[in-house]
C-alpha atoms as a PDB file:
ATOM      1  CA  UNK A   1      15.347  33.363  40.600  1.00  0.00           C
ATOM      2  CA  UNK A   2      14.603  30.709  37.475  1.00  0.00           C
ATOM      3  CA  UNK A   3      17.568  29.606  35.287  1.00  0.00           C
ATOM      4  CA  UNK A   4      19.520  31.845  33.124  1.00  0.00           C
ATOM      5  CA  UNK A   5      17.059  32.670  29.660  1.00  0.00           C
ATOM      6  CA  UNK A   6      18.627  32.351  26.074  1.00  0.00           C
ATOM      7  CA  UNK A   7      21.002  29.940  24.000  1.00  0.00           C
ATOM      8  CA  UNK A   8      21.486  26.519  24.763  1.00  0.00           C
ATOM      9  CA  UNK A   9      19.849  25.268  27.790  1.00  0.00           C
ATOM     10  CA  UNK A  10      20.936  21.621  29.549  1.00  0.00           C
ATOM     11  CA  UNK A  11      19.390  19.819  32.046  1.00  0.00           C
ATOM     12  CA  UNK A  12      20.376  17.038  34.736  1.00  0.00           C
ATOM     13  CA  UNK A  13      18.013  17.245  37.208  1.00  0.00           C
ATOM     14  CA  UNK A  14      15.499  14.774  36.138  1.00  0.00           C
ATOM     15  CA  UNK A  15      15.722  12.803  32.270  1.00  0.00           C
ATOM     16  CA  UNK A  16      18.939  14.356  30.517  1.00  0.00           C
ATOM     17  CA  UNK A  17      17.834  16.732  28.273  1.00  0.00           C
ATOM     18  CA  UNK A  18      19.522  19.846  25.882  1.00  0.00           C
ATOM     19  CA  UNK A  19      16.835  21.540  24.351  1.00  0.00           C
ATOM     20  CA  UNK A  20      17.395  25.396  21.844  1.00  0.00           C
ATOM     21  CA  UNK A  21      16.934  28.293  23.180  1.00  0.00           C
ATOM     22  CA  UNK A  22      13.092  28.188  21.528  1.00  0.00           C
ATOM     23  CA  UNK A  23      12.473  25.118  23.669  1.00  0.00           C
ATOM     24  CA  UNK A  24      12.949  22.271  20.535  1.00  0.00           C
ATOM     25  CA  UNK A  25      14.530  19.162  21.810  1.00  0.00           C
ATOM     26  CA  UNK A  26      18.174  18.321  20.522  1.00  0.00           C
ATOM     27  CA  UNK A  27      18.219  14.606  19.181  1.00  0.00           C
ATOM     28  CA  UNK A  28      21.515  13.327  21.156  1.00  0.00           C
ATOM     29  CA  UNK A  29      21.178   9.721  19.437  1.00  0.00           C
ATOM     30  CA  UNK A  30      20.573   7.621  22.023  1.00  0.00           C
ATOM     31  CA  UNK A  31      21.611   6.548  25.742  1.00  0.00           C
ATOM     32  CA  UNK A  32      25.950   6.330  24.957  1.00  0.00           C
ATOM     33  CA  UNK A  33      26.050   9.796  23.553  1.00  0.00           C
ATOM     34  CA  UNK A  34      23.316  10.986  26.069  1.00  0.00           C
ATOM     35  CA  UNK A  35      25.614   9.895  28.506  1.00  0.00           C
ATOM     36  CA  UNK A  36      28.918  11.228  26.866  1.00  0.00           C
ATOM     37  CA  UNK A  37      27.239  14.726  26.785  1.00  0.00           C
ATOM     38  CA  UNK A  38      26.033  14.451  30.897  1.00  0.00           C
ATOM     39  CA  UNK A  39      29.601  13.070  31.671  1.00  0.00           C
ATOM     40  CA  UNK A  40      31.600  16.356  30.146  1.00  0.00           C
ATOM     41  CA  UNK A  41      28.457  18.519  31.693  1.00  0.00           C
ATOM     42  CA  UNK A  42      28.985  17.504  34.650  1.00  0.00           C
ATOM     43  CA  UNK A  43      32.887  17.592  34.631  1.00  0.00           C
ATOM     44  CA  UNK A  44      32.356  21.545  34.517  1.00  0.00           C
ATOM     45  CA  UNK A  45      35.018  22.079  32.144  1.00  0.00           C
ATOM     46  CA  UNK A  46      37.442  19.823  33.170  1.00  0.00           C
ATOM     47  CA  UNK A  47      39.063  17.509  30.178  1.00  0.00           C
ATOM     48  CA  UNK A  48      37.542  13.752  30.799  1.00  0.00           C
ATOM     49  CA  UNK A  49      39.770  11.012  29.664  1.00  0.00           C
ATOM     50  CA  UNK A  50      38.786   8.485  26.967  1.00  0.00           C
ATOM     51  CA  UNK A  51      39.327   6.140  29.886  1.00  0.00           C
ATOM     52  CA  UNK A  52      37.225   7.741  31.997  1.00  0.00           C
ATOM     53  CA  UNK A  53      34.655   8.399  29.453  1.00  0.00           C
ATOM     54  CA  UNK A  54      34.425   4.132  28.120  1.00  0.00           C
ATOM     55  CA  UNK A  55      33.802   3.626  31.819  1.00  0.00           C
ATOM     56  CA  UNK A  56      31.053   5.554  32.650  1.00  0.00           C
ATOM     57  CA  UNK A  57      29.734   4.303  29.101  1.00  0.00           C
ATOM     58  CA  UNK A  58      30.018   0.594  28.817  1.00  0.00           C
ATOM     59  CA  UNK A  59      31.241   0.433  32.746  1.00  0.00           C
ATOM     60  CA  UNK A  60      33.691  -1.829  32.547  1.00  0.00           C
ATOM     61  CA  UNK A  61      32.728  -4.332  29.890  1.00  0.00           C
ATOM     62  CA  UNK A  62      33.788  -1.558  26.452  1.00  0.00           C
ATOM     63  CA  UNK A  63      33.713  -3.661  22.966  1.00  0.00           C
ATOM     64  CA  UNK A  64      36.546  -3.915  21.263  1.00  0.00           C
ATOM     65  CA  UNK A  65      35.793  -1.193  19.046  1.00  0.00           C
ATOM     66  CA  UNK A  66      35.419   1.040  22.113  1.00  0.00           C
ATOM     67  CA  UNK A  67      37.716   3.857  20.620  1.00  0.00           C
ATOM     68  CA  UNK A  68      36.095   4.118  17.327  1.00  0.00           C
ATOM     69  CA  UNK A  69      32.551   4.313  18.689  1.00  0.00           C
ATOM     70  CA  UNK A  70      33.604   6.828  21.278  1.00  0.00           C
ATOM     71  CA  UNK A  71      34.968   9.383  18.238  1.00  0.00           C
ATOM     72  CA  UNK A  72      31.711   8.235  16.436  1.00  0.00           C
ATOM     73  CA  UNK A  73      29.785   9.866  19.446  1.00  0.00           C
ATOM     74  CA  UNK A  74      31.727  12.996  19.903  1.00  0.00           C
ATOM     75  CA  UNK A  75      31.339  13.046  16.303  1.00  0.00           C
ATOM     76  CA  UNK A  76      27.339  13.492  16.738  1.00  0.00           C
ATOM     77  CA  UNK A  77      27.473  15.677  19.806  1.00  0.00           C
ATOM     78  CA  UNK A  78      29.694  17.894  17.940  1.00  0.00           C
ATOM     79  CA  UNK A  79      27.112  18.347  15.448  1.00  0.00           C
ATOM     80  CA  UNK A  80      24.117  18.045  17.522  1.00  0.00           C
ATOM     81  CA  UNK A  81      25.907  21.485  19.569  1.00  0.00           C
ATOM     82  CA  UNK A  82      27.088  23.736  16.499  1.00  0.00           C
ATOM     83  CA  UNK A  83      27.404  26.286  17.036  1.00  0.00           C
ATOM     84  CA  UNK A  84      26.695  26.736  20.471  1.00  0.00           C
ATOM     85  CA  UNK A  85      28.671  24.828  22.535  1.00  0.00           C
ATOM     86  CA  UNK A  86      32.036  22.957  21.166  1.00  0.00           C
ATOM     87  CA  UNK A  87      32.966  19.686  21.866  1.00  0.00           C
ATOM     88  CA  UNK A  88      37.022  19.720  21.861  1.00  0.00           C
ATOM     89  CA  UNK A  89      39.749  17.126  21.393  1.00  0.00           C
ATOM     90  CA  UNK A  90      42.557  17.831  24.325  1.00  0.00           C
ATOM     91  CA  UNK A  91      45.345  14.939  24.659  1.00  0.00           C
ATOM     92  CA  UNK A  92      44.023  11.560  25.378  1.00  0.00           C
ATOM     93  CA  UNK A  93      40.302  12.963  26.502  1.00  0.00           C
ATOM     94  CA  UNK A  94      37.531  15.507  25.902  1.00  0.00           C
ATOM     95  CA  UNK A  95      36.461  18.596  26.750  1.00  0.00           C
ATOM     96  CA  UNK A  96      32.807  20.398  26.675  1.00  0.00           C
ATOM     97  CA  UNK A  97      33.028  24.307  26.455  1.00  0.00           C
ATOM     98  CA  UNK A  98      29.410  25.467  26.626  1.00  0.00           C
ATOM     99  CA  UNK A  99      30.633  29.337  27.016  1.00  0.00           C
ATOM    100  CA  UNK A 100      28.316  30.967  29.333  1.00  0.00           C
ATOM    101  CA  UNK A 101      25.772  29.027  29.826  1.00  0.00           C
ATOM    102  CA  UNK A 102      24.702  27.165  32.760  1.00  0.00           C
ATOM    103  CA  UNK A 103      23.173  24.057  33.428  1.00  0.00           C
ATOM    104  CA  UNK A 104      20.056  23.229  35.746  1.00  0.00           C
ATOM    105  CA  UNK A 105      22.721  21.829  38.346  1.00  0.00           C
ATOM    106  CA  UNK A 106      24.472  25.028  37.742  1.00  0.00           C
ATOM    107  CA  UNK A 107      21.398  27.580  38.910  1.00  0.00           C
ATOM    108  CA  UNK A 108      21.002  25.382  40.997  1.00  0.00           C
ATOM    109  CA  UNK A 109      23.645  25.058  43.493  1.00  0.00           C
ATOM    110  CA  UNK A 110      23.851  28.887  42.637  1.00  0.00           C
ATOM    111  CA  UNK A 111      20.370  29.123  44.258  1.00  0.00           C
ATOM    112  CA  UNK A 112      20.888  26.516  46.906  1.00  0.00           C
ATOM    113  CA  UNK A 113      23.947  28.944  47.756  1.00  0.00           C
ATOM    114  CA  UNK A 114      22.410  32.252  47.903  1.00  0.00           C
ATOM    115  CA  UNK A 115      19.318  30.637  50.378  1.00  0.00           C
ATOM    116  CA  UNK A 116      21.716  28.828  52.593  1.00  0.00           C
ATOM    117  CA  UNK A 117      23.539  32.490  52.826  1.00  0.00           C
ATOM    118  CA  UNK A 118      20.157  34.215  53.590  1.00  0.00           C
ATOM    119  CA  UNK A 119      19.216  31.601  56.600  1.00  0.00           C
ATOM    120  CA  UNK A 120      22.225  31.987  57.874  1.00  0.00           C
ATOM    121  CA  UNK A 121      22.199  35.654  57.558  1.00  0.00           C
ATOM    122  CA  UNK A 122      18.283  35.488  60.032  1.00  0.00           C
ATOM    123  CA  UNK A 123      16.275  35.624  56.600  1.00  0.00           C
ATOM    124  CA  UNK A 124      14.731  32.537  56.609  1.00  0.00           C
ATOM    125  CA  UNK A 125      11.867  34.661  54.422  1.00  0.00           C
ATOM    126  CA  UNK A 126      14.156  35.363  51.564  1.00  0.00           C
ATOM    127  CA  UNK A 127      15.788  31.786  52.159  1.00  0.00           C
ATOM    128  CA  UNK A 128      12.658  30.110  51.410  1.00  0.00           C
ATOM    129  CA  UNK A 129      12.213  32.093  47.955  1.00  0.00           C
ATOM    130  CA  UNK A 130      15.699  30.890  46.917  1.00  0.00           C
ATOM    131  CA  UNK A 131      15.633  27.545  48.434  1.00  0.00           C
ATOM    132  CA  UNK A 132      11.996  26.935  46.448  1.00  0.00           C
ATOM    133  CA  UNK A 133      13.205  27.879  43.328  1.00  0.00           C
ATOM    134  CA  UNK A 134      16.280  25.898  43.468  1.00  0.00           C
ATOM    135  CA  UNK A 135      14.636  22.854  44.393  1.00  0.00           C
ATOM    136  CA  UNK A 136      11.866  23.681  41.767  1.00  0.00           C
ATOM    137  CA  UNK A 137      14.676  23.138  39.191  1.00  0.00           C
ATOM    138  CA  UNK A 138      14.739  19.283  40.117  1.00  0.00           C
ATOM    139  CA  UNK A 139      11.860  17.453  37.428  1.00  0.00           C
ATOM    140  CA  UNK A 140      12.628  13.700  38.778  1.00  0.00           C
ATOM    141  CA  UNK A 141      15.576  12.090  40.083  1.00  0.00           C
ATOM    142  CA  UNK A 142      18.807  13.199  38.557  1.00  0.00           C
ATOM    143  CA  UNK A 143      20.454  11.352  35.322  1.00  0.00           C
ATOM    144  CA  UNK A 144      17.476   9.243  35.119  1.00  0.00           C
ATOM    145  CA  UNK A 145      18.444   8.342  31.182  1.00  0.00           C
ATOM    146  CA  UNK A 146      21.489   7.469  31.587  1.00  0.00           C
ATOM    147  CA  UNK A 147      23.835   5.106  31.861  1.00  0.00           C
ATOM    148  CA  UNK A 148      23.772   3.384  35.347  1.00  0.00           C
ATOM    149  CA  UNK A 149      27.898   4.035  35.588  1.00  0.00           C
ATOM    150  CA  UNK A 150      27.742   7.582  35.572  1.00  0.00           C
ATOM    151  CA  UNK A 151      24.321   7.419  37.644  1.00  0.00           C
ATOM    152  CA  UNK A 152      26.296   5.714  40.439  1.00  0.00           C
ATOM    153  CA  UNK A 153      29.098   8.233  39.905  1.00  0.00           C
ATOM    154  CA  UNK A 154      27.672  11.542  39.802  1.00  0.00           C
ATOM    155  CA  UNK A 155      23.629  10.746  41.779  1.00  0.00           C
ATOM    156  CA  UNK A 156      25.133  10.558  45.034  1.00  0.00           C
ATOM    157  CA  UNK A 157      26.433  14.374  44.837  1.00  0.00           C
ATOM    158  CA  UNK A 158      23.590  15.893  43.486  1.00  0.00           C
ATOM    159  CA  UNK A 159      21.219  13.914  46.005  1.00  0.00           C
ATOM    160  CA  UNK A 160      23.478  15.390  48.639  1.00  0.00           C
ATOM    161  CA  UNK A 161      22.736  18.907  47.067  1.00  0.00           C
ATOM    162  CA  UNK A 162      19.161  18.511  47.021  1.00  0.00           C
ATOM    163  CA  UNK A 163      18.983  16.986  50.878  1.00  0.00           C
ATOM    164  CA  UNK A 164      21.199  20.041  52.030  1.00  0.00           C
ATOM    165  CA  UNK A 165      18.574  22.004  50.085  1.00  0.00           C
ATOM    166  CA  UNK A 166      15.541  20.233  51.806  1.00  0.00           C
ATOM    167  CA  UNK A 167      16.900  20.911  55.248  1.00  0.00           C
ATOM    168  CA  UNK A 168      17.666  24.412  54.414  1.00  0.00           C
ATOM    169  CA  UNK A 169      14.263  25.020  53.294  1.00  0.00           C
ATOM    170  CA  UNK A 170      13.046  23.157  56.360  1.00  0.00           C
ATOM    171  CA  UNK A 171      14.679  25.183  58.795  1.00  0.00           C
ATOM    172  CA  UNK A 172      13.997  28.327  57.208  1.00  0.00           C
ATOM    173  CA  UNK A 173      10.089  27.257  57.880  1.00  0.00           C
ATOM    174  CA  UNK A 174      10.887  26.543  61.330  1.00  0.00           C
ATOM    175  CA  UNK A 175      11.954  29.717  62.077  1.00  0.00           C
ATOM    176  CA  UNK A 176       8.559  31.276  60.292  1.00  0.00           C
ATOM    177  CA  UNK A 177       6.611  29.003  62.406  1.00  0.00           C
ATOM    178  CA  UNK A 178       5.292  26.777  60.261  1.00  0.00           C
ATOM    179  CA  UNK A 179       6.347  23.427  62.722  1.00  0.00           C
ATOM    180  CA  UNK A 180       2.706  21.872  61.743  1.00  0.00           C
ATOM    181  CA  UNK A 181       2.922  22.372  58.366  1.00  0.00           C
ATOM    182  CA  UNK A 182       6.476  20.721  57.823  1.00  0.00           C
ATOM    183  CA  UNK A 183       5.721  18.002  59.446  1.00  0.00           C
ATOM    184  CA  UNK A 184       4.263  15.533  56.774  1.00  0.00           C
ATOM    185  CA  UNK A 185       7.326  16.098  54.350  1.00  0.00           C
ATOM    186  CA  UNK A 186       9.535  15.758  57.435  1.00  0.00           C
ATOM    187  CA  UNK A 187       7.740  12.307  58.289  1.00  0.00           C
ATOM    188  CA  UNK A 188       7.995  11.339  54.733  1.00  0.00           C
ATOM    189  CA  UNK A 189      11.909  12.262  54.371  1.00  0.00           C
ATOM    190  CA  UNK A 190      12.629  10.616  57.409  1.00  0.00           C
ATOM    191  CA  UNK A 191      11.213   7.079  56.708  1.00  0.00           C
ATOM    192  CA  UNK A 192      13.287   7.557  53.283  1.00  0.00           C
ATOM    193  CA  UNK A 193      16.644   8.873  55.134  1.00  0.00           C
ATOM    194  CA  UNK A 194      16.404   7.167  58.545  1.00  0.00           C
ATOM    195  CA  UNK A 195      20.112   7.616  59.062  1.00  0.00           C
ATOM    196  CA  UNK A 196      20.053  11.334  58.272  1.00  0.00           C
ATOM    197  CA  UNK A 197      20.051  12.775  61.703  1.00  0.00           C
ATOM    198  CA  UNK A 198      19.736  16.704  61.042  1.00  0.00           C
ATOM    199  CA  UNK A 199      16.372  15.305  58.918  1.00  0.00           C
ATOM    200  CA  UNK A 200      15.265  13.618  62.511  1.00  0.00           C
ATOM    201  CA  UNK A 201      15.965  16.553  64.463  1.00  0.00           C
ATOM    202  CA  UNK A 202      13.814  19.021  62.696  1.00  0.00           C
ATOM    203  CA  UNK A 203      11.374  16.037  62.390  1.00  0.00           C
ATOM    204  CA  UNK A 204      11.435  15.920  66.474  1.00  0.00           C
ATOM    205  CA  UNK A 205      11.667  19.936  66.542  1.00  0.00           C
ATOM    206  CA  UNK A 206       8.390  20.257  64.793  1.00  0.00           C
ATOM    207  CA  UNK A 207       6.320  18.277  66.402  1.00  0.00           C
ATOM    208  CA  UNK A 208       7.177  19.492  70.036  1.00  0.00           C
ATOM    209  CA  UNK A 209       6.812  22.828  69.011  1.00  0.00           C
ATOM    210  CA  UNK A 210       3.491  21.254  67.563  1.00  0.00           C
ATOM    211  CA  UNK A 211       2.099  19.561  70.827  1.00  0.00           C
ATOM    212  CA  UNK A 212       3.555  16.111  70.280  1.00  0.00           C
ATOM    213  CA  UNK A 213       6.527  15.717  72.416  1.00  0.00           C
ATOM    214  CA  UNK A 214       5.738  11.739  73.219  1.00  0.00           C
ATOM    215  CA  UNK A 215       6.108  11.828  69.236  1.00  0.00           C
ATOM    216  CA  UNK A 216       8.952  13.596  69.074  1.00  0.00           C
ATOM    217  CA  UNK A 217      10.695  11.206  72.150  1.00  0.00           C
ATOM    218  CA  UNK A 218       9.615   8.496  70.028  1.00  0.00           C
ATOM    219  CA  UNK A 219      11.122  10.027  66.758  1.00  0.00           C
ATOM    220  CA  UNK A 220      14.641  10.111  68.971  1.00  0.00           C
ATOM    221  CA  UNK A 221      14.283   6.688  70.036  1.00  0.00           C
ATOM    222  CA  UNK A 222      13.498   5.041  67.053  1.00  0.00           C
ATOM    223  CA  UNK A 223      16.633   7.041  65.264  1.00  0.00           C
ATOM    224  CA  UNK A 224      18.592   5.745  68.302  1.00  0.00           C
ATOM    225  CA  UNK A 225      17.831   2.100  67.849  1.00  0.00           C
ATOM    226  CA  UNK A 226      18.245   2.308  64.001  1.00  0.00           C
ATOM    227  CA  UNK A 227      21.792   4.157  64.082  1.00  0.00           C
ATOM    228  CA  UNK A 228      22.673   1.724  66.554  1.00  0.00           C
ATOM    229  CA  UNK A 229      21.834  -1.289  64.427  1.00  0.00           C
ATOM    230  CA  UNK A 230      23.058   0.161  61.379  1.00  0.00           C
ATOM    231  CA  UNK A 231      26.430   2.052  61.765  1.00  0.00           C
ATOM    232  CA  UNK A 232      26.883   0.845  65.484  1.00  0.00           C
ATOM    233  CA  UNK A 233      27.034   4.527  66.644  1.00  0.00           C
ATOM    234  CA  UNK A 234      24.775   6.609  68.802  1.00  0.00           C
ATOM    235  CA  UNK A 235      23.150   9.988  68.043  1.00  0.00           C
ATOM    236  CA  UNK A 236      25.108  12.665  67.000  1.00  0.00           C
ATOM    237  CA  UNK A 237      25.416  16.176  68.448  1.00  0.00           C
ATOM    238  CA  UNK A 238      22.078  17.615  66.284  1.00  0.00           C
ATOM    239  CA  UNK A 239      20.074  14.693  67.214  1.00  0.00           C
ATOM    240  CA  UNK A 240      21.081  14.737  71.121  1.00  0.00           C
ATOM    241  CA  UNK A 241      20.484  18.251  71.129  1.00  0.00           C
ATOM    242  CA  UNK A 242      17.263  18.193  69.771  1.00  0.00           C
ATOM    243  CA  UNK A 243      16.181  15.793  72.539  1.00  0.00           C
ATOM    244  CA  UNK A 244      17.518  18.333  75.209  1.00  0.00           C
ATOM    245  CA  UNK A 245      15.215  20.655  73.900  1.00  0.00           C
ATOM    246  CA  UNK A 246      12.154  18.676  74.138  1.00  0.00           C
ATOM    247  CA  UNK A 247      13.423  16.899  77.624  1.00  0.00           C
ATOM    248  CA  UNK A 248      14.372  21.029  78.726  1.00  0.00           C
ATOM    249  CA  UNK A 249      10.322  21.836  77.574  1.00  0.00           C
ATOM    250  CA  UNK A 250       9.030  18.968  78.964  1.00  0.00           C
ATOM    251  CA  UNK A 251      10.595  19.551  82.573  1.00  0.00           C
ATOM    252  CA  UNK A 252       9.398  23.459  81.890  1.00  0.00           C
ATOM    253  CA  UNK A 253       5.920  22.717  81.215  1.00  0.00           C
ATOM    254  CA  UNK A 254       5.441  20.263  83.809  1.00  0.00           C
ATOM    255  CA  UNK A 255       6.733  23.137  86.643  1.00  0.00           C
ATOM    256  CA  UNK A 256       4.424  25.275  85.464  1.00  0.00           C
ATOM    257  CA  UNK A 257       1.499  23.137  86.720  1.00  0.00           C
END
């Protein structure tokens, strides 16, 4: 389930880092042509623009030797690759060819994939082995070396990724049983994604099926009041059907006495 063994490896998910296939560290120079290298990664074979490339470098303030430091860089990555992975010249931009190889954000939406497939498929056993190991790809928060532009330009999509993941995981627990258990991440993701609703619901979900329905009402309020005062919305279809369920098993349990 790990990430694909041999050659070249590169990894995002945490400090930027391209190490050999032996595990030695390759000296990129520095944070520009650190961040040169993650920008082309991450543009999975697409050309990247010089413009393109001097933003998410000097983000918007380039020097005025901007062009000659940017061929200085590909220069040294060009180098630093040989003869792995090439580093090619195409128009007015760049353009990282790394052959087979993968990178961790790669293997991991690969993973992410195949345990999203399984859950929905009523394997939420299997889907926890795939979910795990994708998520056990992530070392720290994404880009964390680089340059702040291309944080702000590419962080938002992987953190998407890796939320997506989370909830997978979480629901694939659910259906195992394991409500109690999930419920200290789920209180922890929560307070740091209060507007993330499907988040809330399995946070409300878990504790019913746990014994705590006041909690889980008062998990549903407070997500209420904060959507409310935030986006000027109300809950969402998850969220409102989450509190159905624990209304529905409320009124159940309370006929049964």
């Amino acid at each position: 389930m790990g990430e694909r063994r041999g050659g070249m490896r590169f990894r995002v998910l945490g400090p930027f880092t391209v190490s050999t296939a032996d595990g030695r560290a390759v000296v990129l120079g520095g944070e520009k042509p650190r961040t040169m290298l993650a920008a082309l990664l991450l543009a999975d074979g697409r050309i990247m623009t010089d413009d393109l490339l001097i933003e998410v470098l000097w983000g918007g303030r380039p020097p005025a030797t901007v062009r000659a430091q940017l061929h200085t860089y590909a220069s040294r990555l060009r180098a630093a690759l040989a003869p792995e992975a090439r580093l090619v010249r195409c128009g007015a931009g760049y353009l990282l060819d790394i052959g087979d190889r993968r990178s961790d954000a790669e293997d991991f939406a690969r993973l992410s994939r195949l345990g999203h497939r399984e859950l929905a498929e009523g394997r939420p056993s299997s889907a926890v082995g795939w979910l795990h190991a994708a998520l056990g790809l992530w070392r720290g928060p994404a880009l964390a070396d680089v340059t702040e532009a291309l944080r702000d330009l590419e962080t938002p999509r992987l953190e998407e990724m890796r939320l997506a993941a989370l909830e997978d995981r979480i629901e694939a627990r659910l259906a195992l049983g394991e409500h109690s258990h999930v419920v200290p991440e789920l209180v922890e993701l929560v307070a740091r994604c209060p507007l993330r609703e499907r988040l809330r619901a399995q946070l409300m979900t878990a504790l019913q099926r746990s014994n705590r329905r006041a909690d889980a009402l008062g998990v549903y309020g407070q997500g209420r009041l904060i959507l409310d005062r935030e986006l000027g919305i109300g809950p969402g279809t998850v969220l409102r059907d989450a509190y159905r369920r624990v209304v529905r098993v409320d009124g159940a349990s309370a006929a049964d006495h």
